[in-house]
N, C-alpha and C. Protein backbone atom coordinates (compact mmCIF):
# COMPACT_ATOMS: atom_id res chain seq x y z
N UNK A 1 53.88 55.80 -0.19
CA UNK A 1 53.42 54.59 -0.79
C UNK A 1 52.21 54.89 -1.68
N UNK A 2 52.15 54.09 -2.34
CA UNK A 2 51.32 54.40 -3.96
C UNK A 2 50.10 53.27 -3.74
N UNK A 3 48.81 53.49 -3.81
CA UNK A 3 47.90 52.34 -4.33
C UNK A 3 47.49 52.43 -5.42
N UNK A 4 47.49 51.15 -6.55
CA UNK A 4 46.75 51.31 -7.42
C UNK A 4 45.30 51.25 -7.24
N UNK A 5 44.29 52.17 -7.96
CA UNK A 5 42.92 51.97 -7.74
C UNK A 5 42.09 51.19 -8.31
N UNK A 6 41.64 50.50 -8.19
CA UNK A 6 40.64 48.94 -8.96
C UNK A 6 39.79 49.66 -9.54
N UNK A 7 39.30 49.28 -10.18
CA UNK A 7 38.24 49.97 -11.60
C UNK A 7 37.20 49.33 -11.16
N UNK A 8 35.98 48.97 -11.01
CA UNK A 8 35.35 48.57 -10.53
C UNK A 8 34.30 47.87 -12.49
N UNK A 9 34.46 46.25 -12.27
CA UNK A 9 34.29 46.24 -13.95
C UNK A 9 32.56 45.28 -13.42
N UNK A 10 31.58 45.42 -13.94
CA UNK A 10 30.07 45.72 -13.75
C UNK A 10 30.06 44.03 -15.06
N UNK A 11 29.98 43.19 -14.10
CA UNK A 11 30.41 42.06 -14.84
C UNK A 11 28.91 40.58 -14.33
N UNK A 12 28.86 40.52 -15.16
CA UNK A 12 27.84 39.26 -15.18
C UNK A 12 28.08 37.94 -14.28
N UNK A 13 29.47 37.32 -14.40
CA UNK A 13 29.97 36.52 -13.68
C UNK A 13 31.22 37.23 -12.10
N UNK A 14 31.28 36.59 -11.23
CA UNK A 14 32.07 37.12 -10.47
C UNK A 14 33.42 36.15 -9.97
N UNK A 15 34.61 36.35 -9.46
CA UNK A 15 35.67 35.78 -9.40
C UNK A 15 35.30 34.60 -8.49
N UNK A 16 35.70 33.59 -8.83
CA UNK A 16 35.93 32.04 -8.11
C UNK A 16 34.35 31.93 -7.72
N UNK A 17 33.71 32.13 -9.13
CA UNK A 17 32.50 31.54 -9.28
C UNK A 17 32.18 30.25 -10.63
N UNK A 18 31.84 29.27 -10.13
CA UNK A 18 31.96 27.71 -10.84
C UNK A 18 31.11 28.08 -12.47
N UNK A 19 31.81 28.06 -13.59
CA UNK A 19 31.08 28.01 -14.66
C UNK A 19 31.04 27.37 -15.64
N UNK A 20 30.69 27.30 -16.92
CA UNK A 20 31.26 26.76 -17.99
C UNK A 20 31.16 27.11 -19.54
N UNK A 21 31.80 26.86 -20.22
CA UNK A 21 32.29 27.61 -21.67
C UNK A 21 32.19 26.41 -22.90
N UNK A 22 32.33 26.75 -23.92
CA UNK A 22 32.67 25.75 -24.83
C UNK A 22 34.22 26.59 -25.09
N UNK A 23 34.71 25.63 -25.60
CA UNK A 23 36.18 25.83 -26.23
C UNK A 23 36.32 24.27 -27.36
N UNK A 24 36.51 24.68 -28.42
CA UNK A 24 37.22 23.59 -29.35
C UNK A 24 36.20 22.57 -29.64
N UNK A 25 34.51 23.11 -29.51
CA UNK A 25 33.71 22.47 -29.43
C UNK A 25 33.39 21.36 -28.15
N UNK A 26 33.63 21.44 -27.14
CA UNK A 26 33.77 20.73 -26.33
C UNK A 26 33.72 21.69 -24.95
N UNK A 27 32.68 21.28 -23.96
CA UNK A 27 31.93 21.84 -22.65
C UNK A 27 32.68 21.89 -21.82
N UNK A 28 33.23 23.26 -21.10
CA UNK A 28 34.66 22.52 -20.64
C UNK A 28 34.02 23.43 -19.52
N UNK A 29 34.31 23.06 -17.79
CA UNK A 29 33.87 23.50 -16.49
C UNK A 29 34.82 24.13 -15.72
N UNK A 30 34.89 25.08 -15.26
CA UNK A 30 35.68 25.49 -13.97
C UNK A 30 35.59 27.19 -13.75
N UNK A 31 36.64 27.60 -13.29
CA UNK A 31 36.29 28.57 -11.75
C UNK A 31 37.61 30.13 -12.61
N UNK A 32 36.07 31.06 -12.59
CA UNK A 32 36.60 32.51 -12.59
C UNK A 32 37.76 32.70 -11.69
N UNK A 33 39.08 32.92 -12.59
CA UNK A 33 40.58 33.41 -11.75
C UNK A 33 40.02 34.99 -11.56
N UNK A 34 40.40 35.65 -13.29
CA UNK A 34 40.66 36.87 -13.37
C UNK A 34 39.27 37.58 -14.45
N UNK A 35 38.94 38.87 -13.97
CA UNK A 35 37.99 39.89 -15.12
C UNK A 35 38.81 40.74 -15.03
N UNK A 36 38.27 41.34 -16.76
CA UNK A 36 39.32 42.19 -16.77
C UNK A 36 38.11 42.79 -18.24
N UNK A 37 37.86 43.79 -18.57
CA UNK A 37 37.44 44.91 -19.92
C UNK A 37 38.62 45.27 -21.06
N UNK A 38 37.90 45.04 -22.11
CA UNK A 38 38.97 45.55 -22.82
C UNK A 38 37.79 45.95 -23.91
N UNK A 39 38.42 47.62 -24.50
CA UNK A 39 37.35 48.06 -25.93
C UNK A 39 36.00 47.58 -25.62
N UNK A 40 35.60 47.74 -24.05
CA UNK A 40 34.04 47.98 -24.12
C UNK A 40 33.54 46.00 -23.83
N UNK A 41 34.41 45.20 -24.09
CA UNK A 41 33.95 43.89 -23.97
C UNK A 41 34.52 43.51 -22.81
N UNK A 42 34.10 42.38 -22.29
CA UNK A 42 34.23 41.69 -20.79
C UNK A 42 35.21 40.35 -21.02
N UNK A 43 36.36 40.26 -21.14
CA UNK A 43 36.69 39.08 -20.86
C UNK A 43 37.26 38.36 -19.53
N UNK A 44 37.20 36.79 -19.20
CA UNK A 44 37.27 36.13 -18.01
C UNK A 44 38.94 35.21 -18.71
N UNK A 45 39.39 35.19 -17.20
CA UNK A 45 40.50 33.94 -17.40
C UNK A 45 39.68 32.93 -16.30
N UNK A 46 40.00 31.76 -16.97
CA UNK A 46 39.28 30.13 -16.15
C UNK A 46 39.90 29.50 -15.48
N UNK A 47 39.71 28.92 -14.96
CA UNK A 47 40.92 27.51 -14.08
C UNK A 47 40.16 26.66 -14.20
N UNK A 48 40.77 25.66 -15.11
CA UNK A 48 39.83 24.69 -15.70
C UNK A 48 40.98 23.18 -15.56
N UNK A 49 39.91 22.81 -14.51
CA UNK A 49 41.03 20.80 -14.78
C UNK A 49 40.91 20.12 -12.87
N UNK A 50 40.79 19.81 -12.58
CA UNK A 50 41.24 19.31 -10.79
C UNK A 50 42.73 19.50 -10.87
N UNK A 51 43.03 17.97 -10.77
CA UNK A 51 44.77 17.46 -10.29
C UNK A 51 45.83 18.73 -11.20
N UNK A 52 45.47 18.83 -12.73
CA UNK A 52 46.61 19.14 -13.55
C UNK A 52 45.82 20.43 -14.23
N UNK A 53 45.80 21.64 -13.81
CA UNK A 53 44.99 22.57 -13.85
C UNK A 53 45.16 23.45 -15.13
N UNK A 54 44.80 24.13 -16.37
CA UNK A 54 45.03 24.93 -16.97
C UNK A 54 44.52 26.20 -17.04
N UNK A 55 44.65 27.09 -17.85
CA UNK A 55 44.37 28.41 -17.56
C UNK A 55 43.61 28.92 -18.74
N UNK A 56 42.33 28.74 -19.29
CA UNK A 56 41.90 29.24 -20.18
C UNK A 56 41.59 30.99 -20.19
N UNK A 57 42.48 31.16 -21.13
CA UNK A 57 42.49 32.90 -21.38
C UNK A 57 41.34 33.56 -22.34
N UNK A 58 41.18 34.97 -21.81
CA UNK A 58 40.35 35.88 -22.64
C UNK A 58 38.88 34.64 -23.18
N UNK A 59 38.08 34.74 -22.52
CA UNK A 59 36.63 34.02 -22.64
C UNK A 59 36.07 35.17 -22.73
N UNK A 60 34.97 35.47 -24.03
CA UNK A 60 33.99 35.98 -23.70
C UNK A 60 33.24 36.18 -23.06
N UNK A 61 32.12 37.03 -22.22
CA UNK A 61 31.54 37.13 -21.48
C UNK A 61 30.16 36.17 -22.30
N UNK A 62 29.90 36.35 -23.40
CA UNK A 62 28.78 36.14 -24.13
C UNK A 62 29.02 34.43 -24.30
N UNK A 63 30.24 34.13 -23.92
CA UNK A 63 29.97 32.28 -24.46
C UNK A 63 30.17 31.75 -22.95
N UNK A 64 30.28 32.29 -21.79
CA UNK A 64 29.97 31.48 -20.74
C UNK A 64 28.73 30.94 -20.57
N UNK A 65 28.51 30.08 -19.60
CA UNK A 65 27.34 29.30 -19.13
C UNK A 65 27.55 29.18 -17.71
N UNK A 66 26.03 29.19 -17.16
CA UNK A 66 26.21 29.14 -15.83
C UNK A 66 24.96 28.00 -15.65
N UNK A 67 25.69 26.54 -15.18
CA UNK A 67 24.86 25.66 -15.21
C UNK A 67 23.77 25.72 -13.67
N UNK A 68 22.69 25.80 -13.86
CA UNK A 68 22.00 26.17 -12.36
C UNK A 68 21.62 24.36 -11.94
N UNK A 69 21.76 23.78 -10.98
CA UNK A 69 20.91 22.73 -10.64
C UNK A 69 20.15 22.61 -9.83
């Protein structure tokens, strides 16, 4: 049996941690699925919505927000 080995990616935000982004001009909130590096940059996939959930892909690391209260 074979394991693949996890890369270990040195990331600012961490998985199914609550954040938020702009997209389409508009502040949009929700929760680190997936990180992943590509060419040296950091991008995040989102889960963004309650009831009817979507999947915002490839987010910069540089346009998240992490609202503190």
């Amino acid at each position: 049996m074979f394991f693949k080995k996890k890369n270990k990616i040195n990331s600012k935000f961490q998985k199914d941690e609550f954040v938020s982004f702009h997209l389409n001009g508009d502040l949009k909130h929700g929760v680190i699925y997936n990180i992943k590096e590509l060419s040296g940059e950091i991008y995040y996939d989102i889960k963004v919505g309650g009831e009817a959930t979507w999947l915002a892909k490839d987010i910069r690391e540089d346009k998240i927000l992490k609202i503190n209260n």
